[in-house]
Structure formats: structure tokens, C-alpha cells
N, C-alpha and C. Protein backbone atom coordinates (compact mmCIF):
# COMPACT_ATOMS: atom_id res chain seq x y z
N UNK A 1 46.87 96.60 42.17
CA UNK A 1 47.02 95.63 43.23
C UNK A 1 48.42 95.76 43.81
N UNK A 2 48.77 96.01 45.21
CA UNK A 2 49.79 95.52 45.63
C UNK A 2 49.91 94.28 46.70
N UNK A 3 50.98 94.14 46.57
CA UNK A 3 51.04 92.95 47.46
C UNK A 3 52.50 92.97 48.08
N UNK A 4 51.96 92.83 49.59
CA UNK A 4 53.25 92.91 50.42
C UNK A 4 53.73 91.83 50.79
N UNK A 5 54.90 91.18 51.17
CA UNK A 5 55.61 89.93 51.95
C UNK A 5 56.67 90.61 53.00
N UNK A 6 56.93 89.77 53.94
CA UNK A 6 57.82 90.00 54.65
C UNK A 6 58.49 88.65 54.69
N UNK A 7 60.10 88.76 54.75
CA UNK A 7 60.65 87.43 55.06
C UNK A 7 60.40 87.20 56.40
N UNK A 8 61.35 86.23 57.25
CA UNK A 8 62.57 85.88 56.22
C UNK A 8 61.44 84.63 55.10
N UNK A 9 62.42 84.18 53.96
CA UNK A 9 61.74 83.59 53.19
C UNK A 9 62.55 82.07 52.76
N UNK A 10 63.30 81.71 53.83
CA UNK A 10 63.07 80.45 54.00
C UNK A 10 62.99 79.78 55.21
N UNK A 11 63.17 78.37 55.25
CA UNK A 11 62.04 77.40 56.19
C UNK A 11 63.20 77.53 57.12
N UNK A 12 62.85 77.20 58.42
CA UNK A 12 64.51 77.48 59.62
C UNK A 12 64.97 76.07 59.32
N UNK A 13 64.89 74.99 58.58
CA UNK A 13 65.70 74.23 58.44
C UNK A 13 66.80 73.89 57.28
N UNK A 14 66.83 74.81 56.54
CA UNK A 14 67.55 74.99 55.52
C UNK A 14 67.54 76.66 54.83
N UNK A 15 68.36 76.90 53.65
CA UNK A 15 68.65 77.68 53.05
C UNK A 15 67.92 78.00 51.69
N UNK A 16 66.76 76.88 51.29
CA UNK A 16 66.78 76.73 50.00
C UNK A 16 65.59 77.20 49.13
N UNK A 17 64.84 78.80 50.09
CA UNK A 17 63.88 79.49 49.46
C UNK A 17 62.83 78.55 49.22
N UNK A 18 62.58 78.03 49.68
CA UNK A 18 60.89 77.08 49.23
C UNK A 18 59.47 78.15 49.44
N UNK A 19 59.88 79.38 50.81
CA UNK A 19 58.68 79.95 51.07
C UNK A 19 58.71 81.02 49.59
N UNK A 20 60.27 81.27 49.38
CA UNK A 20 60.25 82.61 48.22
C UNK A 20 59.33 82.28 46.91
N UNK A 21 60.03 81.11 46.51
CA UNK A 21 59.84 80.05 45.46
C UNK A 21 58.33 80.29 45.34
N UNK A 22 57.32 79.84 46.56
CA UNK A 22 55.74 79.78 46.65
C UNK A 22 55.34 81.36 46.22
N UNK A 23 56.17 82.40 46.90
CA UNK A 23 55.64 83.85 46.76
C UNK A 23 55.82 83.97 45.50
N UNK A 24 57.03 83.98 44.86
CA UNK A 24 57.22 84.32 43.43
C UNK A 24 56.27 83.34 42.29
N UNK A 25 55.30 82.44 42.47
CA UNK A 25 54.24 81.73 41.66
C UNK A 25 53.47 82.56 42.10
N UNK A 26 53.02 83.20 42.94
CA UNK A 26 51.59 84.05 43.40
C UNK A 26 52.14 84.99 42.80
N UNK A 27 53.11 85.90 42.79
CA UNK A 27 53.30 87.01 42.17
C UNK A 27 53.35 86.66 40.49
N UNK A 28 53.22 85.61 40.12
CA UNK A 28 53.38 85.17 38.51
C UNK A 28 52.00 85.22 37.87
N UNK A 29 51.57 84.28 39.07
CA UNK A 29 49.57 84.21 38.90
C UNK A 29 49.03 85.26 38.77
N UNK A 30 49.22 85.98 39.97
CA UNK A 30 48.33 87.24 40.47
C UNK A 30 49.05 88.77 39.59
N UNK A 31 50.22 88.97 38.98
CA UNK A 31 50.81 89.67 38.65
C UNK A 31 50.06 91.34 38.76
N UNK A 32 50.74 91.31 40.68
CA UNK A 32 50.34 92.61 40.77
C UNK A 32 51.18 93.83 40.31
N UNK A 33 50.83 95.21 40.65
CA UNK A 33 51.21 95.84 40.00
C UNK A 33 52.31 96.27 40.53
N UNK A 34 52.44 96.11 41.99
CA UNK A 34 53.62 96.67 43.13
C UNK A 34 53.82 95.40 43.85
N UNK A 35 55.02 94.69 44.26
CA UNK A 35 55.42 94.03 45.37
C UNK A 35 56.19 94.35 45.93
N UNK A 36 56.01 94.73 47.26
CA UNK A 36 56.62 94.99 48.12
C UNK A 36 57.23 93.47 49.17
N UNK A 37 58.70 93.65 49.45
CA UNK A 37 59.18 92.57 50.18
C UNK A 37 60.18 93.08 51.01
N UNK A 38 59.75 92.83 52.34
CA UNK A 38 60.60 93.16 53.60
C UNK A 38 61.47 92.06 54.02
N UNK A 39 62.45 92.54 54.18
CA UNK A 39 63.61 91.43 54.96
C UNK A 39 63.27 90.85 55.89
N UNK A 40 63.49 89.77 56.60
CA UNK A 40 65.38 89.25 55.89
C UNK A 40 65.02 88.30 55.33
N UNK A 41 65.85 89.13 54.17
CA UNK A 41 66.05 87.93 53.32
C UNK A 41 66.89 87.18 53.21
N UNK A 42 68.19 87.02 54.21
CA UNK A 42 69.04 85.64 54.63
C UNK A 42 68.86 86.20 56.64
N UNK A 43 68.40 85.43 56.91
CA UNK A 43 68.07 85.96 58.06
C UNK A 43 68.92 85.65 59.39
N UNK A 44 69.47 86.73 60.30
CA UNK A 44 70.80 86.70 60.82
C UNK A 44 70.71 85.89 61.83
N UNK A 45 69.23 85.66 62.50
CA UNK A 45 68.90 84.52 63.33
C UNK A 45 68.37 82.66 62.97
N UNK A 46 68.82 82.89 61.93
CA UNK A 46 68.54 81.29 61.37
C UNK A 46 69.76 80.19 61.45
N UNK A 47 69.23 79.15 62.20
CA UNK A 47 70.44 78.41 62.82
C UNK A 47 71.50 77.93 61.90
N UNK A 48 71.41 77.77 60.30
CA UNK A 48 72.34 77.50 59.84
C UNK A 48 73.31 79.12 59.50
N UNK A 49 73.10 80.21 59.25
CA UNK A 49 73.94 81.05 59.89
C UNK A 49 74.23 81.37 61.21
N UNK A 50 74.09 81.22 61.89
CA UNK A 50 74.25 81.44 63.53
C UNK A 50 75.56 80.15 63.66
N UNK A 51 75.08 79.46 63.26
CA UNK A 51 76.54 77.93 63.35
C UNK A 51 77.19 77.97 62.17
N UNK A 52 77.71 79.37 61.54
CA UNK A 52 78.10 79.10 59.93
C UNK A 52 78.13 77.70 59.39
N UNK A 53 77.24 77.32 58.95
CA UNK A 53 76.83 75.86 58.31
C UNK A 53 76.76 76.29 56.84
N UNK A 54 76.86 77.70 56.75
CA UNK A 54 76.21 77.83 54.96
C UNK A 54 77.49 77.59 54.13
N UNK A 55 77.59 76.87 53.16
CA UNK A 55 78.41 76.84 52.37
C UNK A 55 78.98 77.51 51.39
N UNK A 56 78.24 79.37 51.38
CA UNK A 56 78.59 80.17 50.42
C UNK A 56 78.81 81.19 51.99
N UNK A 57 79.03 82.51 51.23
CA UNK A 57 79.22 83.67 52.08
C UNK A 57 77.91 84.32 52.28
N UNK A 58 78.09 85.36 52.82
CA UNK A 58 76.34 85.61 53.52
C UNK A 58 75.90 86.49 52.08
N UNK A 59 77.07 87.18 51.44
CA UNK A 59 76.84 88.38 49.94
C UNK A 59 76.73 87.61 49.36
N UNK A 60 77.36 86.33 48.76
CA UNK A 60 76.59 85.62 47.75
C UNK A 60 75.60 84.40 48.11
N UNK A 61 74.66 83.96 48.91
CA UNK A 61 73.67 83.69 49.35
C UNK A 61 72.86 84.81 48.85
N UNK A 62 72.77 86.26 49.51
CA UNK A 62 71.82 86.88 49.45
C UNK A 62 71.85 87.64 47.97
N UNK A 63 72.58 87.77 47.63
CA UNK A 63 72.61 87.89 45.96
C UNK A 63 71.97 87.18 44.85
N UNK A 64 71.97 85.63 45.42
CA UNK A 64 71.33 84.91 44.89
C UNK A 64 70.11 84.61 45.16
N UNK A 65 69.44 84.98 45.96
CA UNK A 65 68.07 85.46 46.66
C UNK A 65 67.62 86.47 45.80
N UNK A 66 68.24 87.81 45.85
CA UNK A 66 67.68 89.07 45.30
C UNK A 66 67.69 88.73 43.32
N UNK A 67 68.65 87.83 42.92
CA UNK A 67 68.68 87.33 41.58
C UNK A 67 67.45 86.48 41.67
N UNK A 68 66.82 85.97 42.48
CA UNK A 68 65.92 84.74 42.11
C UNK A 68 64.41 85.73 42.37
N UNK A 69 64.43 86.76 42.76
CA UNK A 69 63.64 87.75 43.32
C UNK A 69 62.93 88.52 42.05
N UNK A 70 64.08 89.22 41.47
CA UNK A 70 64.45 89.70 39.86
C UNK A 70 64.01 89.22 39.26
N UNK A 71 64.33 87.95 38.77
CA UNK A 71 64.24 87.12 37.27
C UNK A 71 63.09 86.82 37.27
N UNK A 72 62.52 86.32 39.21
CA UNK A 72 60.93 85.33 39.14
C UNK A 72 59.85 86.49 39.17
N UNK A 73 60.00 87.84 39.05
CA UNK A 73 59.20 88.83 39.10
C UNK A 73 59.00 89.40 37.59
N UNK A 74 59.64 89.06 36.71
CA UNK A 74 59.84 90.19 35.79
C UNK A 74 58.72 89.92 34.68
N UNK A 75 58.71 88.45 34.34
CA UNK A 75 57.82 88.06 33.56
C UNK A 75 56.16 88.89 33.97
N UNK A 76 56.33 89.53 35.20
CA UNK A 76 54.72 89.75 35.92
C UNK A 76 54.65 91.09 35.28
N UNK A 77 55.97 91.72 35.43
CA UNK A 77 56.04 93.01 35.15
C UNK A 77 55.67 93.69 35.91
N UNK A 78 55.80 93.87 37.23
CA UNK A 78 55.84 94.14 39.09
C UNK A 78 56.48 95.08 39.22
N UNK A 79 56.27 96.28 39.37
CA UNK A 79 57.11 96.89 39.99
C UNK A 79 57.67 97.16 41.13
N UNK A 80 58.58 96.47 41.99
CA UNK A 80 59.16 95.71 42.94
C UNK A 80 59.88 96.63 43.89
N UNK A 81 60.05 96.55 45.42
CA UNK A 81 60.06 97.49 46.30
C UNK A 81 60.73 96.57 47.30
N UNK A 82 62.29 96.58 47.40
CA UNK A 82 62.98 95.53 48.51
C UNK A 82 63.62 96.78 49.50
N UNK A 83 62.82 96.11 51.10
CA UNK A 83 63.01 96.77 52.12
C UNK A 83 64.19 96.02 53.30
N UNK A 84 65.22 96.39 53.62
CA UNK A 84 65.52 95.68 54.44
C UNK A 84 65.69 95.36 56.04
N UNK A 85 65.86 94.95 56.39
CA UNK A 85 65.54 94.61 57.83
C UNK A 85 66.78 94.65 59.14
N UNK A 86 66.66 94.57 59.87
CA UNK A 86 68.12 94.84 60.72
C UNK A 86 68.28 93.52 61.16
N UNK A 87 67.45 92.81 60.46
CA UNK A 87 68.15 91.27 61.13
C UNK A 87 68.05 90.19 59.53
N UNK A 88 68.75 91.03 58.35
CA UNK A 88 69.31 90.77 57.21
C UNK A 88 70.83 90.63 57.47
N UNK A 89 71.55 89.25 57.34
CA UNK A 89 72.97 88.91 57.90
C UNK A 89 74.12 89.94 57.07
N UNK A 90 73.37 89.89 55.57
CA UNK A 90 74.62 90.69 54.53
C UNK A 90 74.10 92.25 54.48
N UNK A 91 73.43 92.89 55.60
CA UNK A 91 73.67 94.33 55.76
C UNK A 91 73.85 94.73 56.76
N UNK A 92 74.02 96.43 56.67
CA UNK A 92 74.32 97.07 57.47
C UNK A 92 73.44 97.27 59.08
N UNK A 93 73.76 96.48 60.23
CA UNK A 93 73.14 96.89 61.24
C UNK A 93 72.78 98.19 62.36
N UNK A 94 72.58 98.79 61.24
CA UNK A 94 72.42 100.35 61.59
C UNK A 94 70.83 100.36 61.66
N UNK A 95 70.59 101.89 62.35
CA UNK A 95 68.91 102.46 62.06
C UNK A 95 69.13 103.78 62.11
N UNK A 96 68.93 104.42 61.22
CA UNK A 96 67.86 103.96 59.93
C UNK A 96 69.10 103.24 58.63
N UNK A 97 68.55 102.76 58.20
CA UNK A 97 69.27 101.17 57.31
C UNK A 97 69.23 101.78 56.18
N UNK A 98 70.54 102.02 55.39
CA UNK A 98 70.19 102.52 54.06
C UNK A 98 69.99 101.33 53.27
N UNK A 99 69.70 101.70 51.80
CA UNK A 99 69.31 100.97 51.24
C UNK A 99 69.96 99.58 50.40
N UNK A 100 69.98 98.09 49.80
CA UNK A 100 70.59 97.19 49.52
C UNK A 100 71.61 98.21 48.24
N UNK A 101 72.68 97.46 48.67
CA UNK A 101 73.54 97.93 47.59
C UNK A 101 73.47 96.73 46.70
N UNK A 102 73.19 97.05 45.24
CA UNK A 102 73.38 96.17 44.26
C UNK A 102 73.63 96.63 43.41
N UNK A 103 75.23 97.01 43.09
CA UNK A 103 75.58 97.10 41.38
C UNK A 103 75.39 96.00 40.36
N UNK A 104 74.94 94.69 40.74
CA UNK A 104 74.73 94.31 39.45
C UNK A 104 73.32 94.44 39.04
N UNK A 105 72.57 94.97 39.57
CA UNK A 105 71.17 95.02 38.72
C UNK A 105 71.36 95.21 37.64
N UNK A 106 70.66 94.14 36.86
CA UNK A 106 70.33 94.37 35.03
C UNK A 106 69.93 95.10 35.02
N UNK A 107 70.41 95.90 33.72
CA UNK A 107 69.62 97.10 33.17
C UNK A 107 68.61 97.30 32.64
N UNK A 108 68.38 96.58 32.90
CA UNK A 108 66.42 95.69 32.05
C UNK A 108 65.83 96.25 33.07
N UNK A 109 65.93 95.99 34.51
CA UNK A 109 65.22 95.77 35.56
C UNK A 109 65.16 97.32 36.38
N UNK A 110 66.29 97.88 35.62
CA UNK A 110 66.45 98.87 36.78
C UNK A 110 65.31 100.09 37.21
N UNK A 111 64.53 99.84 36.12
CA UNK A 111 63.30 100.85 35.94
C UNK A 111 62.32 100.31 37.11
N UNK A 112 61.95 99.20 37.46
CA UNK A 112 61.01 98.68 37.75
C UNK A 112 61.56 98.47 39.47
N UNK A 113 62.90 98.55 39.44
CA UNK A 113 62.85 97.70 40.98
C UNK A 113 63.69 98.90 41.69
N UNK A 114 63.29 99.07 42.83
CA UNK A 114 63.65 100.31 43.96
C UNK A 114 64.46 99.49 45.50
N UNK A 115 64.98 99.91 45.33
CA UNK A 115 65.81 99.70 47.02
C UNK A 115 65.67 100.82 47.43
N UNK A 116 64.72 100.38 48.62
CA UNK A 116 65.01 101.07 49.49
C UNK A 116 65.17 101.21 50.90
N UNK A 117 65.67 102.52 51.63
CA UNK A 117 65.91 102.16 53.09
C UNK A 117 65.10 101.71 53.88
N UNK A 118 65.14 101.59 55.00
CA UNK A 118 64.68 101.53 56.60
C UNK A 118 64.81 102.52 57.55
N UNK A 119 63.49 103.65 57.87
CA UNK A 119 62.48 103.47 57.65
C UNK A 119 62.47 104.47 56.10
N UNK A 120 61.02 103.96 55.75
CA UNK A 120 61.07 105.01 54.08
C UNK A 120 59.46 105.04 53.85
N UNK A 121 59.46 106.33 53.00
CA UNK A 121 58.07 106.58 52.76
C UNK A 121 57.87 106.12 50.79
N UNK A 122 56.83 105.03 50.79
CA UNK A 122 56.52 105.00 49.84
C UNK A 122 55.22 106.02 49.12
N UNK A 123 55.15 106.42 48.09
CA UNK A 123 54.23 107.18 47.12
C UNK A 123 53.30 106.40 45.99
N UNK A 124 52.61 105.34 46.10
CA UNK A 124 52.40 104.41 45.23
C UNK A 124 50.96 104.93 44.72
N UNK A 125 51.22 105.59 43.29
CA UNK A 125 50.02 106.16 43.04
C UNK A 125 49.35 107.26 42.98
């Protein structure tokens, strides 16, 4: 089973992942075998970044997104596929978009979860 999402993945009136939150219980339930999730995942057109209203920086917001991404996937045992988008606030607005930089991925995880660019060819299977 795979299962794809695209953000962005929260509500335009706040910051506080409620749509992620819902995806990551379906991915708990349904524990497919691939999830795939397209950006943005802090999204560069959402009015509380657009009026810097956010109270963290745009890298640790979205860090803490891709941590809540991680942790709420793992129990499924998913092997997880984050794509990003050109209208993701904490990357690079280039095309073609390389891929999220994250040195802290746990080393637990690192088997299972792929960053990758924009555009990219997946092999699933």
C-alpha cells in the first residue's frame, strides 16, 4: 500500500498541524508500506508567515514538523518519502529543488526515510 499526501499540512489559521496530526493516525491505522508527503510543509504563503507572526524561526518550525512526521510514522514502520515544494518557507527556492537537509535524523530512522528532490523519480517495488 502506498499512500500519498500533499501539504501544506496545516489549517491557514494557525501553525499547529491539526491536518498532519489527522494524516499521521491514518498512517498509524492503515500502516502502509510507503508514504509519500509533498510540501509545504511550513507553507511560504500562509498568512501567519507572510506577517512574521510565528514565534519560532521558519528552520525550527519546520524541524519540528519533519520531527513530528518521524516519530508519528515509525511505530507503522512506513517507509517514508519527503518531497519538497517551492513554496516550503525553510528551503531552497530553486528548480529543480534539492533535497531537505536534515542532519539530525535519528539513526533509527535513517533506513526507512528518503529525502528527496524536486523533480525525482521514485522506484517503489
Amino acid at each position: 500500500m502506498v499512500l500519498l499526501a500533499c501539504g501544506p499540512f496545516t489549517p491557514s489559521d494557525g501553525v499547529a498541524f491539526e491536518p498532519l496530526s489527522d494524516l499521521l493516525e491514518v498512517v498509524a491505522r492503515d500502516r502502509p508500506d510507503v508514504c509519500v508527503l509533498f510540501g509545504p510543509f511550513l507553507d511560504a504563503k500562509h498568512e501567519q508567515v507572510e506577517s512574521c507572526q510565528l514565534l519560532s524561526s521558519f528552520s525550527d518550525v519546520f524541524r519540528l514538523c519533519l520531527r513530528t512526521i518521524i516519530e508519528g510514522t515509525r511505530s507503522a514502520g512506513s517507509q517514508l518519502v519527503l518531497v519538497p515544494s517551492l513554496r516550503d518557507v525553510s528551503h531552497d527556492f530553486v528548480y529543480p529543488q534539492p533535497p531537505f537537509p536534515f542532519p539530525d535524523l535519528p539513526k533509527e530512522d535513517r533506513a526507512r526515510v528518503l529525502l528527496v528532490p524536486e523533480p525525482c523519480t521514485l522506484d517503489i517495488d
